[in-house]
C-alpha atoms as a PDB file:
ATOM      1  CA  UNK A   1       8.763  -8.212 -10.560  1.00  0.00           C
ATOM      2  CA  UNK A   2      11.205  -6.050 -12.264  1.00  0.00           C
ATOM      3  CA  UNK A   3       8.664  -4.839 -14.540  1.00  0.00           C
ATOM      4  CA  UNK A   4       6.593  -0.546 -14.465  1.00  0.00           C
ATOM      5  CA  UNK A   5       3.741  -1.039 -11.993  1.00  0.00           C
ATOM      6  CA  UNK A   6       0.741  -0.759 -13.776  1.00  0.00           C
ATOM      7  CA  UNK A   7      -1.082   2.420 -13.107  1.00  0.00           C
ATOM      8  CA  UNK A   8      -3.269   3.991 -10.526  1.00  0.00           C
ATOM      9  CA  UNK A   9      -5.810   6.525 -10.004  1.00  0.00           C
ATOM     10  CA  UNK A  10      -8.430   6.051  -7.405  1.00  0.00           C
ATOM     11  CA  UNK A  11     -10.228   8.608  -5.146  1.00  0.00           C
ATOM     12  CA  UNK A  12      -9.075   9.264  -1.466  1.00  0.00           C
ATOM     13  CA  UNK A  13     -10.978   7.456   1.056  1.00  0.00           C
ATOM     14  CA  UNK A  14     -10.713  10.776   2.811  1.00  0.00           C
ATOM     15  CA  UNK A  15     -12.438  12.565   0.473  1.00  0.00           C
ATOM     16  CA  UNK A  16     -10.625  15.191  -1.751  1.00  0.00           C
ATOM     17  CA  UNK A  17      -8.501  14.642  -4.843  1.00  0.00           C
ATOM     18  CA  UNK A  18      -7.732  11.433  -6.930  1.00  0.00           C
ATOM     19  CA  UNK A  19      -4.861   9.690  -6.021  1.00  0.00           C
ATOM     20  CA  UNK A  20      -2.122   8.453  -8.868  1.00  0.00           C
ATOM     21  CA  UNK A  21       0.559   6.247  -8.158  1.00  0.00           C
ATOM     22  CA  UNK A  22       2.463   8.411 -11.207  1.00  0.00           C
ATOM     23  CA  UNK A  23       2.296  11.152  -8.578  1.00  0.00           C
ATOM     24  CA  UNK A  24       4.598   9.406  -6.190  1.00  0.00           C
ATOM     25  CA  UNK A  25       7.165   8.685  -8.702  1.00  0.00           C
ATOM     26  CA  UNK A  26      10.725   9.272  -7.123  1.00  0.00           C
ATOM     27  CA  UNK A  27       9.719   7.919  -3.951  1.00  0.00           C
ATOM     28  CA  UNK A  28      10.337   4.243  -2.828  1.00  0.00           C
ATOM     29  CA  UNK A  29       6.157   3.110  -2.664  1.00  0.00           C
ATOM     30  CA  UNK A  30       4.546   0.069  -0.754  1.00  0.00           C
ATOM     31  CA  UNK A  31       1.439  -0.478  -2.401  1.00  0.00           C
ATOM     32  CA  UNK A  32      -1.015  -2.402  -0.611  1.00  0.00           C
ATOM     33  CA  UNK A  33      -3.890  -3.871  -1.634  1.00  0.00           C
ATOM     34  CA  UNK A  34      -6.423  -4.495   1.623  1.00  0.00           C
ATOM     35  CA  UNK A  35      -9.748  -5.226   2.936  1.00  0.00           C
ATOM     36  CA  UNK A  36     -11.582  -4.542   6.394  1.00  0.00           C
ATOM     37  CA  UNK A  37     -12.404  -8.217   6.485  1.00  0.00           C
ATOM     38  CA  UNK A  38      -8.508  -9.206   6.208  1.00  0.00           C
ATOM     39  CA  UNK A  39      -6.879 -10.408   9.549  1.00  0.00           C
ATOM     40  CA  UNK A  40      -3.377  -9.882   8.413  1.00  0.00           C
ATOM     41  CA  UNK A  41      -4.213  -6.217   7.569  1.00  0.00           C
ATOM     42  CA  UNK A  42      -5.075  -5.332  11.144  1.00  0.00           C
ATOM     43  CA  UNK A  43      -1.659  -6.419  11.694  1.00  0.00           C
ATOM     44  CA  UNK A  44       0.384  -4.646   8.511  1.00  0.00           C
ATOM     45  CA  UNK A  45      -1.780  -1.322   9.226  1.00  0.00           C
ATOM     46  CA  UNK A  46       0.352  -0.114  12.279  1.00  0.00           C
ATOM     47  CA  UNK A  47       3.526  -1.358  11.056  1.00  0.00           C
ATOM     48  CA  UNK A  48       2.866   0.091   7.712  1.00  0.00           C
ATOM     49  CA  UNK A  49       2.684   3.567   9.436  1.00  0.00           C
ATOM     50  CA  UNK A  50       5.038   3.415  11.955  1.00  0.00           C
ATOM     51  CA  UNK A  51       7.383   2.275   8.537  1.00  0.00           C
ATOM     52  CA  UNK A  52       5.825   5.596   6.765  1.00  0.00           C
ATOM     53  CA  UNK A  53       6.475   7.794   9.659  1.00  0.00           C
ATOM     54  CA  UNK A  54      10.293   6.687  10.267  1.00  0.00           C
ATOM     55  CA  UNK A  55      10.877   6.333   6.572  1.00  0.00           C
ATOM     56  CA  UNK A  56       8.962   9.071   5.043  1.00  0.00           C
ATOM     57  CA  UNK A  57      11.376  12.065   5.416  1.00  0.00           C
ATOM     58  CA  UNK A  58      14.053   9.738   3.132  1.00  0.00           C
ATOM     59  CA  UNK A  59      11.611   9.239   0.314  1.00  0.00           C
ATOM     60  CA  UNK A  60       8.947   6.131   1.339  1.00  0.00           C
ATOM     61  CA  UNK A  61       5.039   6.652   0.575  1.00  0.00           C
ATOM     62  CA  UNK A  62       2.906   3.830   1.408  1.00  0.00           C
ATOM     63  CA  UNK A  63      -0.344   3.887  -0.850  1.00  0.00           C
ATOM     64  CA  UNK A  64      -2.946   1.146   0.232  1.00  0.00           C
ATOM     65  CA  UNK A  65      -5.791   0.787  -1.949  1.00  0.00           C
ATOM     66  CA  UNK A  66      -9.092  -0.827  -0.242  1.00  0.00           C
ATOM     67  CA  UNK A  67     -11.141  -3.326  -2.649  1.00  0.00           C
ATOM     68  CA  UNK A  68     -14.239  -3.388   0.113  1.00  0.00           C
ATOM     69  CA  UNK A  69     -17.164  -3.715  -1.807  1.00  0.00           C
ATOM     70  CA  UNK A  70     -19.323  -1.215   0.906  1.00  0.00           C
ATOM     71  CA  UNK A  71     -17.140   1.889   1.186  1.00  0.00           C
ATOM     72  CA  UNK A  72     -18.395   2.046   5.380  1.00  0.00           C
ATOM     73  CA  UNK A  73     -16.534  -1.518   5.864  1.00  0.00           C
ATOM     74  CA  UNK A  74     -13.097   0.426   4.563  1.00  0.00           C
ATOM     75  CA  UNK A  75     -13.737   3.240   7.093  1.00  0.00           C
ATOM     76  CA  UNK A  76     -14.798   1.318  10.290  1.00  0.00           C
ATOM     77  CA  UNK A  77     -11.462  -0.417   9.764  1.00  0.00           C
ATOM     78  CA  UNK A  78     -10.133   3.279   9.823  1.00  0.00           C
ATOM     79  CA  UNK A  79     -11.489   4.277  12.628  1.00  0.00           C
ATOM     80  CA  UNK A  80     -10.209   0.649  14.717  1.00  0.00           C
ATOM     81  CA  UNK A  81      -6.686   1.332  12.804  1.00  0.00           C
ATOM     82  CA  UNK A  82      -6.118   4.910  12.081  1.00  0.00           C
ATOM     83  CA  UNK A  83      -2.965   5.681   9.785  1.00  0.00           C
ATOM     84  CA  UNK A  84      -1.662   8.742   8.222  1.00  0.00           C
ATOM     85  CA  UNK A  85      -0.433   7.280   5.008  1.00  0.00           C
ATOM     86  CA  UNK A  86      -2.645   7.582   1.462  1.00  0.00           C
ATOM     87  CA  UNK A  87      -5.479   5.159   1.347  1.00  0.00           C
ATOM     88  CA  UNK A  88      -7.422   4.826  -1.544  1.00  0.00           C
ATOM     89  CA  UNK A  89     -10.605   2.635  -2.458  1.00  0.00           C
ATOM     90  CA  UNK A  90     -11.211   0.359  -5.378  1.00  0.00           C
ATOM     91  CA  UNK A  91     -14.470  -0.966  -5.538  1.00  0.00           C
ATOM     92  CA  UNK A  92     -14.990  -2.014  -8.883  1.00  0.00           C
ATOM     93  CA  UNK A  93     -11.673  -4.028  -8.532  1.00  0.00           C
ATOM     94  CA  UNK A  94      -9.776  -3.034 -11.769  1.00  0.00           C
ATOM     95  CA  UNK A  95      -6.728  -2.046  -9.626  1.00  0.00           C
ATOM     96  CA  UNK A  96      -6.479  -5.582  -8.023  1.00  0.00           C
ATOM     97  CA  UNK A  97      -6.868  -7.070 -11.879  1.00  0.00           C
ATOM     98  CA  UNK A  98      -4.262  -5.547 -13.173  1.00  0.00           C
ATOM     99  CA  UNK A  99      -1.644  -6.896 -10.749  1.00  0.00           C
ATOM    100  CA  UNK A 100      -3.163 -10.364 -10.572  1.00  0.00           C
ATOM    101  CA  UNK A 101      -4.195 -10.118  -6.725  1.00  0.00           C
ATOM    102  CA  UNK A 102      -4.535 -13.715  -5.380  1.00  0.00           C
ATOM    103  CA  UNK A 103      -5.029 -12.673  -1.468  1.00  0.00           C
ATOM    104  CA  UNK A 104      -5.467  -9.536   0.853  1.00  0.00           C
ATOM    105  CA  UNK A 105      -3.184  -8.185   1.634  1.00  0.00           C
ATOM    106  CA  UNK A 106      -0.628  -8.357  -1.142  1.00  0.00           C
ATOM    107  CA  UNK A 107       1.954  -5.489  -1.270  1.00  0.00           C
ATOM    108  CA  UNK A 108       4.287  -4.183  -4.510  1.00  0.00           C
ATOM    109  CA  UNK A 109       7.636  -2.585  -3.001  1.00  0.00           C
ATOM    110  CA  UNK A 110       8.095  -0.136  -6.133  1.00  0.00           C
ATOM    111  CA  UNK A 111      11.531   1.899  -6.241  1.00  0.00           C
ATOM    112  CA  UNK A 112      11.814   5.591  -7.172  1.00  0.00           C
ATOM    113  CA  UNK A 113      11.432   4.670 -11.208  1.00  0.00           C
ATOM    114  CA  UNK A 114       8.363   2.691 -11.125  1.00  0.00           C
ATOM    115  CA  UNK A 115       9.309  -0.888 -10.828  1.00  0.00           C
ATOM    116  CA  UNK A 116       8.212  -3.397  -9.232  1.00  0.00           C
ATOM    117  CA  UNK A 117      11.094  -5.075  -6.805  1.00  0.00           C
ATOM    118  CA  UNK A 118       9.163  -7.051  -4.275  1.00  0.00           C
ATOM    119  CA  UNK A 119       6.197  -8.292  -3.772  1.00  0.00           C
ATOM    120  CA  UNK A 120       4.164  -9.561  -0.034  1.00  0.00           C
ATOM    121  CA  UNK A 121       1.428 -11.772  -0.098  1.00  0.00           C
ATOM    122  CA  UNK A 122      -0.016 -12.128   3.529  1.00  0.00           C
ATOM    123  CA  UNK A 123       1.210 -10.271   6.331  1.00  0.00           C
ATOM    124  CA  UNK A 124       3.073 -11.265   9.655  1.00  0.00           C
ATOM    125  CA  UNK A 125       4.306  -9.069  12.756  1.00  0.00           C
ATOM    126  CA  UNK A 126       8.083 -10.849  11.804  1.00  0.00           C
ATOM    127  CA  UNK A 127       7.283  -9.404   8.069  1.00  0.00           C
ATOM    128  CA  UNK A 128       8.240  -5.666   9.342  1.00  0.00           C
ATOM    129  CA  UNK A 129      11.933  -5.862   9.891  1.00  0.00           C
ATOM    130  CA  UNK A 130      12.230  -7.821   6.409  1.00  0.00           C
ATOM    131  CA  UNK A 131      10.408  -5.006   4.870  1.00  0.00           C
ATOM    132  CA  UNK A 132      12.065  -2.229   6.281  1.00  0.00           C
ATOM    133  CA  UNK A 133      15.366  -3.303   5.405  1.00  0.00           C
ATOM    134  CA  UNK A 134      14.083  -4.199   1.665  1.00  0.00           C
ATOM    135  CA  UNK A 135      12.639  -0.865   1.582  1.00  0.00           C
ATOM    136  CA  UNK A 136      15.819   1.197   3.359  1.00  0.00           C
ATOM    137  CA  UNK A 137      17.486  -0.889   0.522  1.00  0.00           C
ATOM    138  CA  UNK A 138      15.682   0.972  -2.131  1.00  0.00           C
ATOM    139  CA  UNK A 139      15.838   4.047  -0.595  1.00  0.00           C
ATOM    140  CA  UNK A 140      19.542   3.913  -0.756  1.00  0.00           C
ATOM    141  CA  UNK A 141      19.512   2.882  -4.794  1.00  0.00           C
END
């Protein structure tokens, strides 16, 4: 914490362009770091994008970035959990590496200059309002 997330560029799990987290710079960022296997994540996933949705016009991106090692996994998950927020895939796992990843999920709260300010390891339903208020925290910086 307190130090420039390292950097990200993975392709859209959507298809189209390469995603950076550079390009999201001025915006208050969750990145989280998932996998279709994960129970937590099937709980963070609709949270996550009701958080995007309500907090999005002040200046909050979520970016998740899937480390499934078989792309379909990542968008069966997708289809069970639909969100409208960036997701991103990582399969060779350099992404997770260079934040030291111990557990899916984990989550880096990054304010509008880069920094890390919080980080989530594990996801519970109570973990929203904590979040949101961490995050509406930011937003206000």
């Amino acid at each position: 914490m307190g130090q420039e997330a390292p950097a990200v560029r993975l392709p859209s799990l959507s298809g189209g362009e390469d995603v950076s987290l550079n390009s999201l710079r001025g915006k208050v960022v969750y990145l989280d770091f998932w996998a279709s296997w994960c129970g937590p994540c099937r709980v963070s996933f609709p949270i996550l994008e009701k958080l995007a949705n309500e907090l999005g016009p002040e200046g909050f991106e979520v970016l998740a970035i899937n480390v499934d090692e078989v792309e379909a996994d990542a968008q069966q998950f997708l289809s069970d959990i639909p969100v409208s927020y960036l997701v991103v895939r990582d399969a060779e796992g350099v992404s997770p590496q260079a934040y030291g990843i111990l557990g899916m999920p984990t989550g880096y709260l990054i304010d509008r200059e880069g920094v890390v300010r919080e980080i989530h390891q594990g996801f519970r339903k109570s973990d929203g309002d904590q979040l949101r208020a961490e995050i509406v925290k930011l937003l206000g910086e």
